[in-house]
C-alpha atoms as a PDB file:
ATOM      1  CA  UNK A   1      13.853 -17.229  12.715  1.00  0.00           C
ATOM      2  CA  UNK A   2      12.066 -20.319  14.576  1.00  0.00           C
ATOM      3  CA  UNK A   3      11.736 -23.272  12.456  1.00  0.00           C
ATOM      4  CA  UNK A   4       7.998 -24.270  12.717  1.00  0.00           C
ATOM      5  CA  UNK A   5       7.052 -20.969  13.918  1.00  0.00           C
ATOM      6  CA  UNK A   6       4.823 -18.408  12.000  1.00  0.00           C
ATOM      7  CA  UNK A   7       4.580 -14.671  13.528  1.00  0.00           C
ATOM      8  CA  UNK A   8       1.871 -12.565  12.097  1.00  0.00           C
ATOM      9  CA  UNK A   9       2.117  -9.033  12.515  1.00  0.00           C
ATOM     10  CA  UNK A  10      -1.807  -7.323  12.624  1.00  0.00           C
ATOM     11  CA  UNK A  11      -2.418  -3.634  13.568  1.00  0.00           C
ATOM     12  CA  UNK A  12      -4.844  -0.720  12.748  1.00  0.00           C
ATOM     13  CA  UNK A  13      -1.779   1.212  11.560  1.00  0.00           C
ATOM     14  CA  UNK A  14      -0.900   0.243   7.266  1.00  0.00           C
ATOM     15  CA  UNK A  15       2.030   2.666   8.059  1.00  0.00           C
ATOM     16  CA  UNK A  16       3.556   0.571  10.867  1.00  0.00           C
ATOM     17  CA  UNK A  17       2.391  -2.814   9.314  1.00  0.00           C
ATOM     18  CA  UNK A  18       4.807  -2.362   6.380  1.00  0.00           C
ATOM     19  CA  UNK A  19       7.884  -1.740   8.923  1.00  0.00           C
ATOM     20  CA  UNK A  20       7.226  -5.544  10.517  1.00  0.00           C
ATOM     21  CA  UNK A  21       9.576  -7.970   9.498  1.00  0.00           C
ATOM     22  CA  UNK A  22       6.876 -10.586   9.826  1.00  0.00           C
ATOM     23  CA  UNK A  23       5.935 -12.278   6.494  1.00  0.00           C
ATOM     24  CA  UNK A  24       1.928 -12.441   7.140  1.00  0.00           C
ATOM     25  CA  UNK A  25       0.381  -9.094   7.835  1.00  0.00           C
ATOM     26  CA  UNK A  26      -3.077  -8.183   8.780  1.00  0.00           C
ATOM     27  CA  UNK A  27      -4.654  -4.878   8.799  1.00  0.00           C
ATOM     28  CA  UNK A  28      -7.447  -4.771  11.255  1.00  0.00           C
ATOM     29  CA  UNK A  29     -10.129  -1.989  10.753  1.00  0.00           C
ATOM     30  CA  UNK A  30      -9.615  -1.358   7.406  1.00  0.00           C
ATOM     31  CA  UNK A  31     -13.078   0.156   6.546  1.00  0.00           C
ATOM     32  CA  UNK A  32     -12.696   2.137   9.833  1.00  0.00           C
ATOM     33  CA  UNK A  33      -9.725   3.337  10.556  1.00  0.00           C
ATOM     34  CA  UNK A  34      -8.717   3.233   6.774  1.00  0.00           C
ATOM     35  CA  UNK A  35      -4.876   2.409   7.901  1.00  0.00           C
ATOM     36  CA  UNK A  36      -4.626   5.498  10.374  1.00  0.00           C
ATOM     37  CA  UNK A  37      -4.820   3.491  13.571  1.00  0.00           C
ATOM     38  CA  UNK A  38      -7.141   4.166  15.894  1.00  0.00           C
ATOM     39  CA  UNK A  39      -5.886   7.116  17.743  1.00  0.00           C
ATOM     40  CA  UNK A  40      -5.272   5.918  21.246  1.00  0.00           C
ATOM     41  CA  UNK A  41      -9.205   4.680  21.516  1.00  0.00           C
ATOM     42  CA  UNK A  42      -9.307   1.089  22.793  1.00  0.00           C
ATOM     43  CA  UNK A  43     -12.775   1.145  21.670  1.00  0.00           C
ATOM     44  CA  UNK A  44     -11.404   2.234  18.075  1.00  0.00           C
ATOM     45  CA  UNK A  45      -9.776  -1.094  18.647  1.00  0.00           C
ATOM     46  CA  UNK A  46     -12.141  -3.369  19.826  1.00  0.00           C
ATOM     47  CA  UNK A  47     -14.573  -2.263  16.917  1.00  0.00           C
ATOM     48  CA  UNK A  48     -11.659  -3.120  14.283  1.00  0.00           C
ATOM     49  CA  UNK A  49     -11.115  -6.675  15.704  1.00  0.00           C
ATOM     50  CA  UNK A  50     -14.538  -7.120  15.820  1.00  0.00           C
ATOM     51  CA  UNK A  51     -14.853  -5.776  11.611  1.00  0.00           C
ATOM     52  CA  UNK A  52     -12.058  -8.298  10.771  1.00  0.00           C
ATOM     53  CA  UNK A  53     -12.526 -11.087  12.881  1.00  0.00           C
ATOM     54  CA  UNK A  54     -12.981 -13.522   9.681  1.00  0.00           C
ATOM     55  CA  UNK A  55      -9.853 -12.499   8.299  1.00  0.00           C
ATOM     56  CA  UNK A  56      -8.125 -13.029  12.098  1.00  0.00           C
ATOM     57  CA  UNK A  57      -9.924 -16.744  12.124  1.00  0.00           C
ATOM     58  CA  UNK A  58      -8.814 -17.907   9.069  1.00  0.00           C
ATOM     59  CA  UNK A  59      -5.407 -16.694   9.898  1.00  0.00           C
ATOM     60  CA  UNK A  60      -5.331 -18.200  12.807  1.00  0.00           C
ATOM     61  CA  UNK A  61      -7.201 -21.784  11.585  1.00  0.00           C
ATOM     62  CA  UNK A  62      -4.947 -24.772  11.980  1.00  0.00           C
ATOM     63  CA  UNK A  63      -2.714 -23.301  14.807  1.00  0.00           C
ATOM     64  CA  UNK A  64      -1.216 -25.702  17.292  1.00  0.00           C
ATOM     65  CA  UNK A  65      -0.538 -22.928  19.343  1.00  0.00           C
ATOM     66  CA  UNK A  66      -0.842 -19.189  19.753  1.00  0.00           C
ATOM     67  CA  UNK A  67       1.102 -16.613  21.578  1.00  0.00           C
ATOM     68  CA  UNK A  68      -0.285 -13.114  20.998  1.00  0.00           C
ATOM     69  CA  UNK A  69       1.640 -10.345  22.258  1.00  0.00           C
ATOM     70  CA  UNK A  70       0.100  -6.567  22.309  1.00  0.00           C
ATOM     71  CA  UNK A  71       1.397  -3.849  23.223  1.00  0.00           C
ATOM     72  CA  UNK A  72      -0.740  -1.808  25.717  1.00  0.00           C
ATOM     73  CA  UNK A  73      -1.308   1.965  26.097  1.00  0.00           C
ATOM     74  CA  UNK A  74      -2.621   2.450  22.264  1.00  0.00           C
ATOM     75  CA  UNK A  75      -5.641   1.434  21.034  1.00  0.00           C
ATOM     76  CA  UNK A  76      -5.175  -1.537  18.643  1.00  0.00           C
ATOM     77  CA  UNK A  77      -3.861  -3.698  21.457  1.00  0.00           C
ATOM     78  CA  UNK A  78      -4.917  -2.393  24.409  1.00  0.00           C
END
């Protein structure tokens, strides 16, 4: 735990959201993936960001600073 620091955990996946230990969790995609991911489609991906990009800004409103970290080879971060 970093005092000062929030981590917020976002992913097409409602399975593998509710195994992150971060406090704030976003589901992206909900309408289109309806929590199964996106099954390896980058495009999948880019369409859920893109469906939940209001929920991402206001999440993200008031931020200092923002590392994002994805991991690649899937299709939510990729």
């Amino acid at each position: 735990e970093l005092n000062g620091v929030e981590f917020i955990a976002a992913n097409t996946d409602a399975d593998d959201l509710t195994k992150s230990k971060a406090k704030m969790k976003l589901q992206l995609g909900k309408k289109l993936t309806r929590g199964l991911g996106t099954g390896a489609n980058p495009e999948v991906g880019s369409r859920s960001a893109e469906e939940s990009k209001d929920d991402i800004k206001a999440n993200l409103d008031g931020a200092d600073m923002i590392f994002l970290a994805a991991g690649m080879g899937g299709g939510t971060g990729t």
